[in-house]
N, C-alpha and C. Protein backbone atom coordinates (compact mmCIF):
# COMPACT_ATOMS: atom_id res chain seq x y z
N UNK A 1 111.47 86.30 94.45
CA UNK A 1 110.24 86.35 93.69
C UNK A 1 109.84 87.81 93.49
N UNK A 2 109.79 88.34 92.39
CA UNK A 2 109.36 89.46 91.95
C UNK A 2 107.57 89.44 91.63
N UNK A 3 106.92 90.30 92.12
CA UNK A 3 105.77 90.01 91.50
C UNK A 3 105.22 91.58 90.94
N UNK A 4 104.43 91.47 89.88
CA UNK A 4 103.76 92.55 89.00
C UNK A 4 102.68 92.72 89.89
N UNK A 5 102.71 94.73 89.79
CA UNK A 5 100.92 95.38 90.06
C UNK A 5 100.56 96.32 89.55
N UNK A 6 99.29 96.14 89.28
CA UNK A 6 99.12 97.18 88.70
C UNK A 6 98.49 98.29 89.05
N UNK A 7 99.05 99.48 88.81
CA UNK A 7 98.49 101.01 89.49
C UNK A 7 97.42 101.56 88.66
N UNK A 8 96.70 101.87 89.25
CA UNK A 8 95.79 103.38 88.68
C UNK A 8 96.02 104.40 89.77
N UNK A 9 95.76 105.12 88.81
CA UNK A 9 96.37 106.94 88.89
C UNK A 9 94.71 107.73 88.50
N UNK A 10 94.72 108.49 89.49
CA UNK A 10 93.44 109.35 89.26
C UNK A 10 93.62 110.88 89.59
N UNK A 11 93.46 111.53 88.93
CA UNK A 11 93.62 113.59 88.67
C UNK A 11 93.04 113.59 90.02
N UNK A 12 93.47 114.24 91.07
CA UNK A 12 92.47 114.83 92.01
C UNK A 12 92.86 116.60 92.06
N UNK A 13 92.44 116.76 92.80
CA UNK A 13 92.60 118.52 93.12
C UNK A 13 93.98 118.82 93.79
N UNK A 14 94.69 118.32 94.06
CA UNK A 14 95.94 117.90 94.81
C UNK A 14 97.04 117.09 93.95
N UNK A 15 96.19 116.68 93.11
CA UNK A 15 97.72 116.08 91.98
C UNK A 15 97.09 114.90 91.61
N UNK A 16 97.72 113.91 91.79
CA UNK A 16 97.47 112.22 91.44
C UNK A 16 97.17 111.58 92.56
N UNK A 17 96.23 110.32 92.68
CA UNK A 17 96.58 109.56 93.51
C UNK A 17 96.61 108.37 92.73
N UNK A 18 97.20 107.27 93.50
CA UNK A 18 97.69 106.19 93.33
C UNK A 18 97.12 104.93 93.78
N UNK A 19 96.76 103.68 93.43
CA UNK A 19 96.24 102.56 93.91
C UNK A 19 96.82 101.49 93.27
N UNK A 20 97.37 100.32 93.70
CA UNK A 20 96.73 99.03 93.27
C UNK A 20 95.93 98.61 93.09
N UNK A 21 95.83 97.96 91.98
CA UNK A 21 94.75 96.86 91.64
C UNK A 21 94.64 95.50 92.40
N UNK A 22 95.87 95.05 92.67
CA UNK A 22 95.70 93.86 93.30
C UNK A 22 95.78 94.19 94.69
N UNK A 23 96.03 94.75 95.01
CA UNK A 23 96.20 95.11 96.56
C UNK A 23 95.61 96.49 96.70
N UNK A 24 94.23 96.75 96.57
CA UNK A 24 93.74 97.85 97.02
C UNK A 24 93.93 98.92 98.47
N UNK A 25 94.52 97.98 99.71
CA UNK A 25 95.05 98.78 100.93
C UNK A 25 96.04 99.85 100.50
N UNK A 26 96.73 99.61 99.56
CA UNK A 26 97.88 100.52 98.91
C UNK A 26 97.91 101.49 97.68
N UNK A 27 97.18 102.47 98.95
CA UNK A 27 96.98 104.12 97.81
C UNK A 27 97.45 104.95 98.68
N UNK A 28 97.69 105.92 98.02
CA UNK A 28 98.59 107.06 98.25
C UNK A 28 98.54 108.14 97.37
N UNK A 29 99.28 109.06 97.54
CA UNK A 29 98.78 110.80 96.83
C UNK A 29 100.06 111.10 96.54
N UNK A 30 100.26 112.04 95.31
CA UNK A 30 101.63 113.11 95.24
C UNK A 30 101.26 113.84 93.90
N UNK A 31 101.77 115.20 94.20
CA UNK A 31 101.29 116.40 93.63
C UNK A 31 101.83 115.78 92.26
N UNK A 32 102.65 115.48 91.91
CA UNK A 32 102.78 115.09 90.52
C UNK A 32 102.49 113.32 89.99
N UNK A 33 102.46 112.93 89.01
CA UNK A 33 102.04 111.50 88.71
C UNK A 33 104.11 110.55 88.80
N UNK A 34 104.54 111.31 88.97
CA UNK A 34 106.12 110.80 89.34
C UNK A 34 106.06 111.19 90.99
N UNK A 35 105.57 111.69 91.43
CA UNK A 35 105.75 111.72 92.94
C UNK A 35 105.04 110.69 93.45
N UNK A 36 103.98 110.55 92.70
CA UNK A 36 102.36 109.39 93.24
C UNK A 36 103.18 108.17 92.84
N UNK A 37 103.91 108.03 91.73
CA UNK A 37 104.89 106.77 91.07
C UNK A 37 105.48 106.09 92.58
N UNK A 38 106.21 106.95 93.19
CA UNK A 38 107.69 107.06 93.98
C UNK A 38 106.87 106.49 95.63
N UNK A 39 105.81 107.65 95.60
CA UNK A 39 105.04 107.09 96.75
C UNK A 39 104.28 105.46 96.70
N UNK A 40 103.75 105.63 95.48
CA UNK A 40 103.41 104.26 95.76
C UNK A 40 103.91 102.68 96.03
N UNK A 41 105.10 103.02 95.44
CA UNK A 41 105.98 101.70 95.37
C UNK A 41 106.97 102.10 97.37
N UNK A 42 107.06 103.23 97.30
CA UNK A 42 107.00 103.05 99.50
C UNK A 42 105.80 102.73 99.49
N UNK A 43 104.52 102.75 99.80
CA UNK A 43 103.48 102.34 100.29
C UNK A 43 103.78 101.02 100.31
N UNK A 44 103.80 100.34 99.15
CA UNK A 44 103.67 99.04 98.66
C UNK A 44 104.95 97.94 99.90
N UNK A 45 106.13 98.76 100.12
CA UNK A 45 107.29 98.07 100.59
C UNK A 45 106.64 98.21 102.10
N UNK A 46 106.22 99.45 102.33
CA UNK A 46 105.33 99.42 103.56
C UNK A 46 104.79 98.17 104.26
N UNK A 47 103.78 98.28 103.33
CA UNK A 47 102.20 97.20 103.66
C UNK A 47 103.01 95.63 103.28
N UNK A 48 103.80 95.80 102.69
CA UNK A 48 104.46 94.01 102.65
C UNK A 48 105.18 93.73 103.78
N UNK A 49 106.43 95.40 104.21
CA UNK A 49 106.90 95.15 105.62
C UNK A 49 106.00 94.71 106.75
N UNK A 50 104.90 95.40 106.49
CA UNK A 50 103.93 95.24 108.54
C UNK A 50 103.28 94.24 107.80
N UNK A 51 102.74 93.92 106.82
CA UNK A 51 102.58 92.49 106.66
C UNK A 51 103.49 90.72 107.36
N UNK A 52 104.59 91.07 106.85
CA UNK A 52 105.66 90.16 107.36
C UNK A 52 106.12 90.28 108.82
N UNK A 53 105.85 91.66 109.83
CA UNK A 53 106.12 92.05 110.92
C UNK A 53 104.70 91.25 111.62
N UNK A 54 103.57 91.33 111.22
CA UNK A 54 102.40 90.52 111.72
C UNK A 54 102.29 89.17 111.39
N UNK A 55 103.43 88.39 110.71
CA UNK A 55 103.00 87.52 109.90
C UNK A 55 101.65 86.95 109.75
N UNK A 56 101.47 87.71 109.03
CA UNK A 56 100.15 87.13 108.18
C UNK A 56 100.79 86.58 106.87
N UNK A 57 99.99 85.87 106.34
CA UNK A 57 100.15 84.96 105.68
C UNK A 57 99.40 85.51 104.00
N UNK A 58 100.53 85.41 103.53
CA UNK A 58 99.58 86.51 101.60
C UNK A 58 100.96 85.95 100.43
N UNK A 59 100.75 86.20 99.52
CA UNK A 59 101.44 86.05 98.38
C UNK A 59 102.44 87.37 98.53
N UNK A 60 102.07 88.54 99.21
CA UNK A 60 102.97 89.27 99.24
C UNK A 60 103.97 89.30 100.07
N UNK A 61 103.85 88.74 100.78
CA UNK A 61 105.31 88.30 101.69
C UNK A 61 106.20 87.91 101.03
N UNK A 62 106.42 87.74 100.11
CA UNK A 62 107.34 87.07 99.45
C UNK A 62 108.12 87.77 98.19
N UNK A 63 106.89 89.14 98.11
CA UNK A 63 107.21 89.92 97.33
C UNK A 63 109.23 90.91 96.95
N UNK A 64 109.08 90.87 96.02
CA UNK A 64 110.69 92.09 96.10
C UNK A 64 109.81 92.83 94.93
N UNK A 65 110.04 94.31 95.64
CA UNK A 65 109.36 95.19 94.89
C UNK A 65 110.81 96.06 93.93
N UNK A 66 110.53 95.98 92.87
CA UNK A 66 111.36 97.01 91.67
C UNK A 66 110.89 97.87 91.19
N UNK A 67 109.87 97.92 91.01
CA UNK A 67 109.35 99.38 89.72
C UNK A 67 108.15 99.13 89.69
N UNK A 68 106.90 100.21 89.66
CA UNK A 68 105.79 100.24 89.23
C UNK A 68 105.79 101.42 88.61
N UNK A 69 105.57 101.16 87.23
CA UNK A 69 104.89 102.38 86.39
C UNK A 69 105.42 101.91 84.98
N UNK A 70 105.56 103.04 84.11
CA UNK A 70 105.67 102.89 82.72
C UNK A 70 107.00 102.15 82.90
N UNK A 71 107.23 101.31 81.83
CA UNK A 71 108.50 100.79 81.30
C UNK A 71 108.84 99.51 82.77
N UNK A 72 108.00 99.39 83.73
CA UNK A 72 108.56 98.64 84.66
C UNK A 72 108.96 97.36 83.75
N UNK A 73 110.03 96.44 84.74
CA UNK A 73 110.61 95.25 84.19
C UNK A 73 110.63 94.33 85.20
């Protein structure tokens, strides 16, 4: 199961940061908006790993993460 999210990206003084929309726990920073890209989708594999390591119970457990950003598929 693949599932879609969507990021916002915000200018800070430091570069970009990064968030989900559907999963707000998962933000993160990188000096460029391709570094904040790269980081976010680790964040994301992150918070689904210690998710599934605690089993708790979410729609993202189930997740397989591919791509977040322009052109994702």
């Amino acid at each position: 199961m693949t599932n879609s999210y969507t990021a916002v990206y915000s200018r800070i003084s430091s570069g970009y940061m990064g968030q989900l929309v559907e999963w707000p726990e998962v933000v993160t920073e990188g000096k460029t908006m391709e570094e904040c890209r790269a980081m976010l989708v680790d964040a994301l594999k992150e918070m689904i790993e210690a998710y599934r390591q605690q089993g708790k119970t979410s729609l993202h457990n189930r997740a397989s993460v591919r791509r977040i950003g322009r052109g994702a598929q």
